[in-house]
C-alpha atoms as a PDB file:
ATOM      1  CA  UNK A   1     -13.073 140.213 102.051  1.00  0.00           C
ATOM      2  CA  UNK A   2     -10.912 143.180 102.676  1.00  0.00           C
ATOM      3  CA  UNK A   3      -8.158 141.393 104.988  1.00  0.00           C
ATOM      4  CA  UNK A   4      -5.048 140.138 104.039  1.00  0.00           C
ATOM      5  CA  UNK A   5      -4.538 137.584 101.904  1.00  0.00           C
ATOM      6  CA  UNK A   6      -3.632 134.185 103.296  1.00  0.00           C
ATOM      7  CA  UNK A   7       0.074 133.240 103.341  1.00  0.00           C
ATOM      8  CA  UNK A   8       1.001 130.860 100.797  1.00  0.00           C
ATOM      9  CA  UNK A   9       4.256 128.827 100.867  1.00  0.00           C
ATOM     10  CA  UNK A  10       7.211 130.732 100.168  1.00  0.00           C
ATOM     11  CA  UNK A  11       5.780 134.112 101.128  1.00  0.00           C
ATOM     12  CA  UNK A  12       6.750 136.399 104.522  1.00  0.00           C
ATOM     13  CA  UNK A  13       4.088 137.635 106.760  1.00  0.00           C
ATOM     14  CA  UNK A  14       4.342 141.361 107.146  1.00  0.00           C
ATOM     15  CA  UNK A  15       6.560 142.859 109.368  1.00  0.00           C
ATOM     16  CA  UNK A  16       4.072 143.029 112.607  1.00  0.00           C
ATOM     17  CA  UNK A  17       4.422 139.527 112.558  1.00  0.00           C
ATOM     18  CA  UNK A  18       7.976 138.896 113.920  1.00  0.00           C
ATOM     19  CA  UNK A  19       8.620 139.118 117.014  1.00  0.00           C
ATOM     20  CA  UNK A  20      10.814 141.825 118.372  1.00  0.00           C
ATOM     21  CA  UNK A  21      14.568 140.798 119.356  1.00  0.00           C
ATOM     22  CA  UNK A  22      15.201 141.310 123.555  1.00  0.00           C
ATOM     23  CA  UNK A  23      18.861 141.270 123.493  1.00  0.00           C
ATOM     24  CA  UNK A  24      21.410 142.091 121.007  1.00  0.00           C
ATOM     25  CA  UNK A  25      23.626 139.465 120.107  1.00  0.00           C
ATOM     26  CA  UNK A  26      26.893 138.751 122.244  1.00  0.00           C
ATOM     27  CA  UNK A  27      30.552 139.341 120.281  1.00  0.00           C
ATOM     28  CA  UNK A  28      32.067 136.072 118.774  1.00  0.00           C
ATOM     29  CA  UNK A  29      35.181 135.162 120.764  1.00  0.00           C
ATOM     30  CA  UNK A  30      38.089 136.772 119.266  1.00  0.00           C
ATOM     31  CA  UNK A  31      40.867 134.214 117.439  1.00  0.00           C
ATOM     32  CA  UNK A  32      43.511 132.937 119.083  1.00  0.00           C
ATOM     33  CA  UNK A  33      46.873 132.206 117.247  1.00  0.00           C
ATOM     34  CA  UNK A  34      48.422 128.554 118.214  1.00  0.00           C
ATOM     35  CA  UNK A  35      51.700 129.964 116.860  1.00  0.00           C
ATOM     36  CA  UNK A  36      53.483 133.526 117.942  1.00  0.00           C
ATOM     37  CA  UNK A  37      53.520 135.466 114.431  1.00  0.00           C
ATOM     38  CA  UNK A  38      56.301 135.389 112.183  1.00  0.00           C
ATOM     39  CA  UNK A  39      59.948 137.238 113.225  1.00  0.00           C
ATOM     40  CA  UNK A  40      61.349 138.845 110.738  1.00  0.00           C
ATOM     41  CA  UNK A  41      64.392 136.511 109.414  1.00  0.00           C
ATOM     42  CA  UNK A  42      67.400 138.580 107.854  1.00  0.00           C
ATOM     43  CA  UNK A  43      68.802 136.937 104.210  1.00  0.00           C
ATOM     44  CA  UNK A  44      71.070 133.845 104.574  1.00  0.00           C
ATOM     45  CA  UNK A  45      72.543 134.761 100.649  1.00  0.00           C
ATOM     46  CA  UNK A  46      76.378 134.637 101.816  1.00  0.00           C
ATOM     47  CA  UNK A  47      76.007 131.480 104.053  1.00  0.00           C
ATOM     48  CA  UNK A  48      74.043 129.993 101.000  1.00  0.00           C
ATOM     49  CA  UNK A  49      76.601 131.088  98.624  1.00  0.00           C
ATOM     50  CA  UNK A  50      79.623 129.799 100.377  1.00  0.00           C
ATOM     51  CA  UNK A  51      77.878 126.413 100.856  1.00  0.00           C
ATOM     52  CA  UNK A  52      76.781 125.981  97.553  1.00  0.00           C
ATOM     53  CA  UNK A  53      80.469 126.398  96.441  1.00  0.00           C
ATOM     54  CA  UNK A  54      81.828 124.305  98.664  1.00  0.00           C
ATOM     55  CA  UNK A  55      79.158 122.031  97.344  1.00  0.00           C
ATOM     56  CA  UNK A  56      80.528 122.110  94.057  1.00  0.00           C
ATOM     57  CA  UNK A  57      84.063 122.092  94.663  1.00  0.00           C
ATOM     58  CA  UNK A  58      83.691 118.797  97.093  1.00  0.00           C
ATOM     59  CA  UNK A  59      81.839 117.568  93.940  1.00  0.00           C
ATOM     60  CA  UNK A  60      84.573 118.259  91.196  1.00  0.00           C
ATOM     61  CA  UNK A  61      88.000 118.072  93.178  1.00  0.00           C
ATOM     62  CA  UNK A  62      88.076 114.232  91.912  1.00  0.00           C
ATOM     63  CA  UNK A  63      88.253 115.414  88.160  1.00  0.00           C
ATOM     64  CA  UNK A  64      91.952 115.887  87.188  1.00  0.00           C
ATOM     65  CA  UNK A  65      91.586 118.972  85.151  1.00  0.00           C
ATOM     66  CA  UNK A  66      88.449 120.714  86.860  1.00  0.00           C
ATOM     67  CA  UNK A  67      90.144 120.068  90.299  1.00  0.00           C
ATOM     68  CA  UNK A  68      91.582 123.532  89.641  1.00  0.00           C
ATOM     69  CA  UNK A  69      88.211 124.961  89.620  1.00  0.00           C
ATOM     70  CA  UNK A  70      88.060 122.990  92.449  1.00  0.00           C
ATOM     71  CA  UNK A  71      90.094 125.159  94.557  1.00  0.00           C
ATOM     72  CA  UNK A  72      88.951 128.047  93.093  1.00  0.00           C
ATOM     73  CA  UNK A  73      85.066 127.679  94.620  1.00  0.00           C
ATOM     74  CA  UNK A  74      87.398 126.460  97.809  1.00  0.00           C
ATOM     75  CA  UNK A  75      88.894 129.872  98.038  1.00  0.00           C
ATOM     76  CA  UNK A  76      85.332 131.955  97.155  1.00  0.00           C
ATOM     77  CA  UNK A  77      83.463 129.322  99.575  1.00  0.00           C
ATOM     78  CA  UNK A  78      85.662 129.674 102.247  1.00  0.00           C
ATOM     79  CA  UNK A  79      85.993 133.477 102.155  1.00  0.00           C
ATOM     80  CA  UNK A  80      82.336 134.059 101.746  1.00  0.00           C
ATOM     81  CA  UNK A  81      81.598 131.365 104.622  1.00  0.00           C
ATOM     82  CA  UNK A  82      84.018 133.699 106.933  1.00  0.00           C
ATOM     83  CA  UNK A  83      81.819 136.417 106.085  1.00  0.00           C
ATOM     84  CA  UNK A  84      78.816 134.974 107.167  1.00  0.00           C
ATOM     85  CA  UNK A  85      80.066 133.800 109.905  1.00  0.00           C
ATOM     86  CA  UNK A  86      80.506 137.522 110.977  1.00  0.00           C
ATOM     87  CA  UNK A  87      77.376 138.348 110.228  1.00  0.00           C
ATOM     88  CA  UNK A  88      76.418 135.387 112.357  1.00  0.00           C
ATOM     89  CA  UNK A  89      74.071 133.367 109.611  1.00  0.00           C
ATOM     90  CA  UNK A  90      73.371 129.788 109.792  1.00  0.00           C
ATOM     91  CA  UNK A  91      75.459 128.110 106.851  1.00  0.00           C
ATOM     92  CA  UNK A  92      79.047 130.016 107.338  1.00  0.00           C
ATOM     93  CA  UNK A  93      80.141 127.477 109.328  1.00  0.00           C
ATOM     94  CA  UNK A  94      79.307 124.510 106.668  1.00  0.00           C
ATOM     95  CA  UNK A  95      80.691 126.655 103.758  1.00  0.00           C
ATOM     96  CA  UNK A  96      83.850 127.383 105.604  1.00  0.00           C
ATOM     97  CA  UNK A  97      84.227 123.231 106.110  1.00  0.00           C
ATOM     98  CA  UNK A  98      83.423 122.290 102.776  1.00  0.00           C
ATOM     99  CA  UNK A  99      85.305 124.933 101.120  1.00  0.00           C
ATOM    100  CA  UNK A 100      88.645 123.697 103.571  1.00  0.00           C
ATOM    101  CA  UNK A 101      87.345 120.228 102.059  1.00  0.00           C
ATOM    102  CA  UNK A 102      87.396 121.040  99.062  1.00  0.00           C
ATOM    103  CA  UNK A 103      91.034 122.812  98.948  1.00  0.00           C
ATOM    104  CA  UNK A 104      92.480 120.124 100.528  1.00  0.00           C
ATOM    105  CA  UNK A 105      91.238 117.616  98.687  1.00  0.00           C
ATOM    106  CA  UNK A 106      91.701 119.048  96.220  1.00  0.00           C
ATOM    107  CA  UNK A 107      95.401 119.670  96.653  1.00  0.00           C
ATOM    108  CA  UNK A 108      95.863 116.099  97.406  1.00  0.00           C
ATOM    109  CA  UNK A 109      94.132 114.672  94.214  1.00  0.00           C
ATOM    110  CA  UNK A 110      96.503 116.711  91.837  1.00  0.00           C
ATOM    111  CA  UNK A 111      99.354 115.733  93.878  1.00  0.00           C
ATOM    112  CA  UNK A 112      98.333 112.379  93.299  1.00  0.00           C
ATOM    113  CA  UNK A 113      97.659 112.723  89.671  1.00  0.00           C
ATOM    114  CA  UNK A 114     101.022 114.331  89.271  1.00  0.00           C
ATOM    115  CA  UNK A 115     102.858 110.925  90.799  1.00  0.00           C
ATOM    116  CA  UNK A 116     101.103 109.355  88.460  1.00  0.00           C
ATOM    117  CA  UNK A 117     101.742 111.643  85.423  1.00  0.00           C
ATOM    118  CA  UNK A 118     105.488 111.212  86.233  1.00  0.00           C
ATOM    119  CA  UNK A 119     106.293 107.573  87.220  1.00  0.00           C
END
């Protein structure tokens, strides 16, 4: 009558019980990346810039009046994509075509428009 009491479900035996551990546990493997971690990547603004006004200026140069405007973002697109060309980001190149694009093009439409104006 003075023992312990019998183990019912959901109850631990006291501590005697378990047995002891013989070896401690080995490290988990450390992680391994697939991919190299992230360079840093300096800002592409001025290459963005310059092709995002060349991008507009290709898109309005066919508009007789706004074709002015036209050469306008030429001008800014193709000095900004010269810029970032220097600094040797990825979109100077396309901002310095589109913005010669858009000049041109723009020169030719309201030379055209003017022959037509005049006739």
């Amino acid at each position: 009558m003075g023992g312990p009491p019998p183990y019912t479900y959901g109850t631990y035996p006291p501590y005697a019980v378990y047995p002891p551990m013989a070896y401690p546990q080995p490290y988990p493997q450390p992680y391994v990346y697939a991919y190299p971690p992230m360079q840093y990547q300096e800002p592409q603004g001025i290459g963005v810039a310059s092709l995002v006004c060349g991008i507009i200026g290709m898109c309005i140069f066919w508009i007789p009046i706004v074709n002015f405007v036209s050469i306008i973002l030429g001008i800014i697109a193709l000095a900004l994509g010269g810029v970032a060309m220097s600094k040797h980001q990825r979109n100077g190149v396309a901002g310095v075509v589109l913005g010669v694009l858009s000049i041109v093009l723009s020169i030719v439409m309201w030379l055209l428009y003017s022959s037509l104006v005049y006739m």
